[in-house]
Protein backbone atom coordinates (compact mmCIF):
# COMPACT_ATOMS: atom_id res chain seq x y z
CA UNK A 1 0.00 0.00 0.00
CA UNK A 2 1.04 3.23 -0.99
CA UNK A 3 2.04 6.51 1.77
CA UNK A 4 -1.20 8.02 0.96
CA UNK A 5 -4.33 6.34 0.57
CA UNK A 6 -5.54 5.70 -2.69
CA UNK A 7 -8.26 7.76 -4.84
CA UNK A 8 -11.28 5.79 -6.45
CA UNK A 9 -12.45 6.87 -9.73
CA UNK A 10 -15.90 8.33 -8.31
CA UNK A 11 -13.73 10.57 -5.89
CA UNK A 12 -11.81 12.89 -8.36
CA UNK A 13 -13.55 15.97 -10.35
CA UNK A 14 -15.73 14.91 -13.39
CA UNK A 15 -13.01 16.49 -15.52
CA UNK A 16 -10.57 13.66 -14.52
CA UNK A 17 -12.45 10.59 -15.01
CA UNK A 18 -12.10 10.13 -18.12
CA UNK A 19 -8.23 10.08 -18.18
CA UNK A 20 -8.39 8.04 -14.87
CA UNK A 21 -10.53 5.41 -16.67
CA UNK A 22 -8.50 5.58 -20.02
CA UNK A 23 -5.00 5.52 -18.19
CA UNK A 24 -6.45 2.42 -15.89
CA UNK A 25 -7.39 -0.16 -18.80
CA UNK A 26 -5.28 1.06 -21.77
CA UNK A 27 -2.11 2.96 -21.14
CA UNK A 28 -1.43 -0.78 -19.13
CA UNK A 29 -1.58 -2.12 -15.56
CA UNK A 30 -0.84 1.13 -13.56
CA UNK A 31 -3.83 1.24 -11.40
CA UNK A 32 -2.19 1.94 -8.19
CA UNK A 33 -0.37 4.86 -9.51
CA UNK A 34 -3.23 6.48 -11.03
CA UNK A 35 -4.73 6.18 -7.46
CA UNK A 36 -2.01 7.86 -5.96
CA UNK A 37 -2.43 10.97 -9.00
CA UNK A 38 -5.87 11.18 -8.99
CA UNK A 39 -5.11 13.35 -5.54
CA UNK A 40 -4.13 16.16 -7.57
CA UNK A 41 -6.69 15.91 -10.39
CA UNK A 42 -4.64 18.56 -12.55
CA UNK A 43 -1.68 15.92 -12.46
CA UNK A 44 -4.06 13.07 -13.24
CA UNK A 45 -5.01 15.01 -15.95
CA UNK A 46 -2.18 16.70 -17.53
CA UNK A 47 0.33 13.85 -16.89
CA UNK A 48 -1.29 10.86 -17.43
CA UNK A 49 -3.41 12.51 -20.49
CA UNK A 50 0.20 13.61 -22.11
CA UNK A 51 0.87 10.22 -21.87
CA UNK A 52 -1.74 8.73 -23.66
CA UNK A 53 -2.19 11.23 -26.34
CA UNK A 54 1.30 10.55 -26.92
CA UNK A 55 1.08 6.86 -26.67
CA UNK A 56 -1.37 7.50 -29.24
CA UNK A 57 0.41 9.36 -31.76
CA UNK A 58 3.64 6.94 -31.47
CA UNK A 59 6.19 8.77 -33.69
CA UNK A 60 8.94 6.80 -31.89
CA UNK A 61 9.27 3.05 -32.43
CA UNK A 62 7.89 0.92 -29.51
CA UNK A 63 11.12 -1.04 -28.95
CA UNK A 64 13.34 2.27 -28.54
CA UNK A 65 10.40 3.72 -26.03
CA UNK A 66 10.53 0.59 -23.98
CA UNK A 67 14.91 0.27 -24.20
CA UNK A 68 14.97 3.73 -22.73
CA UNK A 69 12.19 3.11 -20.17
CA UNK A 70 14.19 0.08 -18.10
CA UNK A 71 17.19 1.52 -18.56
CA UNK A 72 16.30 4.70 -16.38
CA UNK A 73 14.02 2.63 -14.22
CA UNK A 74 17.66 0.09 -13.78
CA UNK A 75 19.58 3.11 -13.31
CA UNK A 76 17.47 3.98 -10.95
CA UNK A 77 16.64 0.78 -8.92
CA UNK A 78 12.38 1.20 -9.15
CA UNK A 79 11.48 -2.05 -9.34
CA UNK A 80 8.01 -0.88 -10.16
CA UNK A 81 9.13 0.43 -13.31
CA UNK A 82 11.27 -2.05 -14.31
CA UNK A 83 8.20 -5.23 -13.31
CA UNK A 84 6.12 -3.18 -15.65
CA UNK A 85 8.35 -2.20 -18.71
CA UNK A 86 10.52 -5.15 -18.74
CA UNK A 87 7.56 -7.93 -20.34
CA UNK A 88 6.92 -4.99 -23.19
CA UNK A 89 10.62 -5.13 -24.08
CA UNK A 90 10.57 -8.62 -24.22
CA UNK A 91 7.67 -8.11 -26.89
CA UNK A 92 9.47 -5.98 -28.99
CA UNK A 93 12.09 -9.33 -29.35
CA UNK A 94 14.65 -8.78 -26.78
CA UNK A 95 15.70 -11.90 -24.52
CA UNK A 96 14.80 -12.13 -20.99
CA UNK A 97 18.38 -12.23 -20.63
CA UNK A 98 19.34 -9.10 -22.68
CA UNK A 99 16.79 -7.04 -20.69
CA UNK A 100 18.15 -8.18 -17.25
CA UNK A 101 21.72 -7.51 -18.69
CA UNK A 102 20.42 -4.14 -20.46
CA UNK A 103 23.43 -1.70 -19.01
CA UNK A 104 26.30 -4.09 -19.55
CA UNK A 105 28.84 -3.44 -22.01
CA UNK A 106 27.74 -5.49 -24.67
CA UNK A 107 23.82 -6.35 -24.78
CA UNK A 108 23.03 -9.85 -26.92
CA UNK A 109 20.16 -8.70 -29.85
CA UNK A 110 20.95 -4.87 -29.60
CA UNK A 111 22.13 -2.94 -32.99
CA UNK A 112 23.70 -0.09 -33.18
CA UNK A 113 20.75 2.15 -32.95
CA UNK A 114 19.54 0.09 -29.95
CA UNK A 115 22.70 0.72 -28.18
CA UNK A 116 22.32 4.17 -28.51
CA UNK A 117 19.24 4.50 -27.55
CA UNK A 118 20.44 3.01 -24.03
CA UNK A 119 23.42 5.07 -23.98
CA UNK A 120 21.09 8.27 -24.95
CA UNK A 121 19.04 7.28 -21.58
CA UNK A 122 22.15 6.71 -19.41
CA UNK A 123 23.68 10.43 -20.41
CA UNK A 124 20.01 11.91 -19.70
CA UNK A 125 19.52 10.50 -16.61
CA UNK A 126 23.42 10.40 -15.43
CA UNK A 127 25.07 13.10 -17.00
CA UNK A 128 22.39 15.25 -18.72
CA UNK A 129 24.63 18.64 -17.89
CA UNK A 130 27.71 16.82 -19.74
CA UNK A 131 26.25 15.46 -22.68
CA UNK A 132 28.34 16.12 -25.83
CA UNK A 133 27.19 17.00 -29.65
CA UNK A 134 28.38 13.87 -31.03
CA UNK A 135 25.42 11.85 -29.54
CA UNK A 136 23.53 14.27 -31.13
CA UNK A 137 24.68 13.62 -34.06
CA UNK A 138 24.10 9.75 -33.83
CA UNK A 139 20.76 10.34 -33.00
CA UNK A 140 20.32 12.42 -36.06
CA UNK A 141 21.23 9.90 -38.42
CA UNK A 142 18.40 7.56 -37.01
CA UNK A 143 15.66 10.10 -35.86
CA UNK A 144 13.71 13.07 -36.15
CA UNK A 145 14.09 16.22 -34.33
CA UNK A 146 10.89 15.66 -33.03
CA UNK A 147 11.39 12.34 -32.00
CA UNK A 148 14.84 13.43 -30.49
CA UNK A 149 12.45 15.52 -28.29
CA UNK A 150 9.97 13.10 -27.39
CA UNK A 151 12.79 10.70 -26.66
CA UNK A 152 14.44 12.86 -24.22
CA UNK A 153 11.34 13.73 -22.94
CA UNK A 154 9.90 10.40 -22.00
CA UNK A 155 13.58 9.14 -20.42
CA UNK A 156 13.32 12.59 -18.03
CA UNK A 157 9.77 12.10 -17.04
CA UNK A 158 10.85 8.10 -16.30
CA UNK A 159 12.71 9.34 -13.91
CA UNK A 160 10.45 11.69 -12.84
CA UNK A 161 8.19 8.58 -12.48
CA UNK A 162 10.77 6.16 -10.64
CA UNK A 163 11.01 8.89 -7.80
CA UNK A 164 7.56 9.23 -7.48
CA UNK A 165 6.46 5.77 -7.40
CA UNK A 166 9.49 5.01 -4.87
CA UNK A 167 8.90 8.28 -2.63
CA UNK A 168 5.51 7.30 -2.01
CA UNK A 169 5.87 3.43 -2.11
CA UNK A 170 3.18 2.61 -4.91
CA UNK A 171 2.27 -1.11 -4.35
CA UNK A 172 3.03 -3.16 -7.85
CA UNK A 173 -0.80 -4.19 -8.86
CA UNK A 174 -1.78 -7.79 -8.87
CA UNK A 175 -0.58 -10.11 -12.27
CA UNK A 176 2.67 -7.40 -13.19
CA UNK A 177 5.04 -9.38 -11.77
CA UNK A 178 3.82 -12.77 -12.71
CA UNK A 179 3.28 -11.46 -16.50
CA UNK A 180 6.84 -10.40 -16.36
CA UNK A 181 7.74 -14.13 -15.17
CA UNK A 182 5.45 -15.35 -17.75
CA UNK A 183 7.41 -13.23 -20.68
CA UNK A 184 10.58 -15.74 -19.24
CA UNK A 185 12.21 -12.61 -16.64
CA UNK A 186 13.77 -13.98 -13.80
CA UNK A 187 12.91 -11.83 -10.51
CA UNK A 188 16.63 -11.15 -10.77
CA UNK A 189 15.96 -8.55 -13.31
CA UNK A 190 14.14 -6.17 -10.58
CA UNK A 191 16.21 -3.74 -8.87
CA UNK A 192 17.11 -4.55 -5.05
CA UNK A 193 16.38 -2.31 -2.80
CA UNK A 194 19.02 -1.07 -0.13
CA UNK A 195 16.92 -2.36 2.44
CA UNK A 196 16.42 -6.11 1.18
């Protein structure tokens, strides 16, 4: 259970129930955090709708969304994250194995423009102050400005996301972790916590 206590769809404005309800059953198993958001309805509604209408527009490929996804939620150990993201990457034809072994050197399955996609996500959420042009222009010759954009968006509001969920201890919903077991993940691929 989460710090706070969690908001039911017939408790937030009329204005947010739509992207409560949407975010719930299609953006994918986030219930519990949409709980937790729905107790500052302008959140619920500006955060979780920018994700779905850009979920719906998809201008970047699936697989390079998802790469960039576990690698901030690795980098930054929420295990939430991670239980959630990790049986989509397996969908878009990475090994169990590559996505438990996603920041090491050399990652089995991964081309060039997967690689640097993960090393994109490591700079942004390591050394986003440092970052040099010539990643820039290695993304270039693979994507758009605009999708350079969304890309950099969606790895800094992961991260955004990791701290939230951690900071106020969202509970992983019922089925996430066993789906993520059923996709062949070991538990071994969520973070550890410094406590365990």
């Amino acid at each position: 259970m989460a710090r706070v206590r969690d908001i039911e769809i017939d408790q937030v404005p009329e204005d947010a129930r739509e992207t409560y309800r949407r975010f719930a059953s299609q953006y994918g198993p986030f219930l519990n955090q949409v709980k937790v958001f729905a107790h500052r309805p302008p959140a619920l509604r500006h955060i979780m709708g920018l994700l779905l209408e850009l979920a719906g527009e998809q201008i970047l490929p699936k697989r390079h969304l998802e790469i960039a996804l576990v690698v901030v939620s690795k980098i930054n150990a929420c295990r939430y994250c991670v239980a959630h993201h990790t049986p989509r990457l397996i969908e878009q034809g990475l090994t169990p194995e590559a996505v438990a072994d996603i920041l090491a050197p050399v990652v089995p399955g991964f081309d060039e423009v997967d690689l640097l996609v993960r090393d994109y996500a490591v700079e942004v959420t390591n050394n986003f102050q440092y970052i040099r042009d010539g990643i820039f222009e290695r993304l270039r010759r693979h994507f758009s400005e605009e999708q350079i954009v969304e890309l950099t968006l969606r790895i800094a509001l992961c991260g955004f996301f990791n701290r939230f969920n951690d900071a106020l201890q969202i509970g992983m919903e019922d089925g996430v972790v066993a789906d993520m077991l059923a996709h062949g993940a070991s538990e071994d691929t969520l973070p550890r916590h410094a406590a365990e």
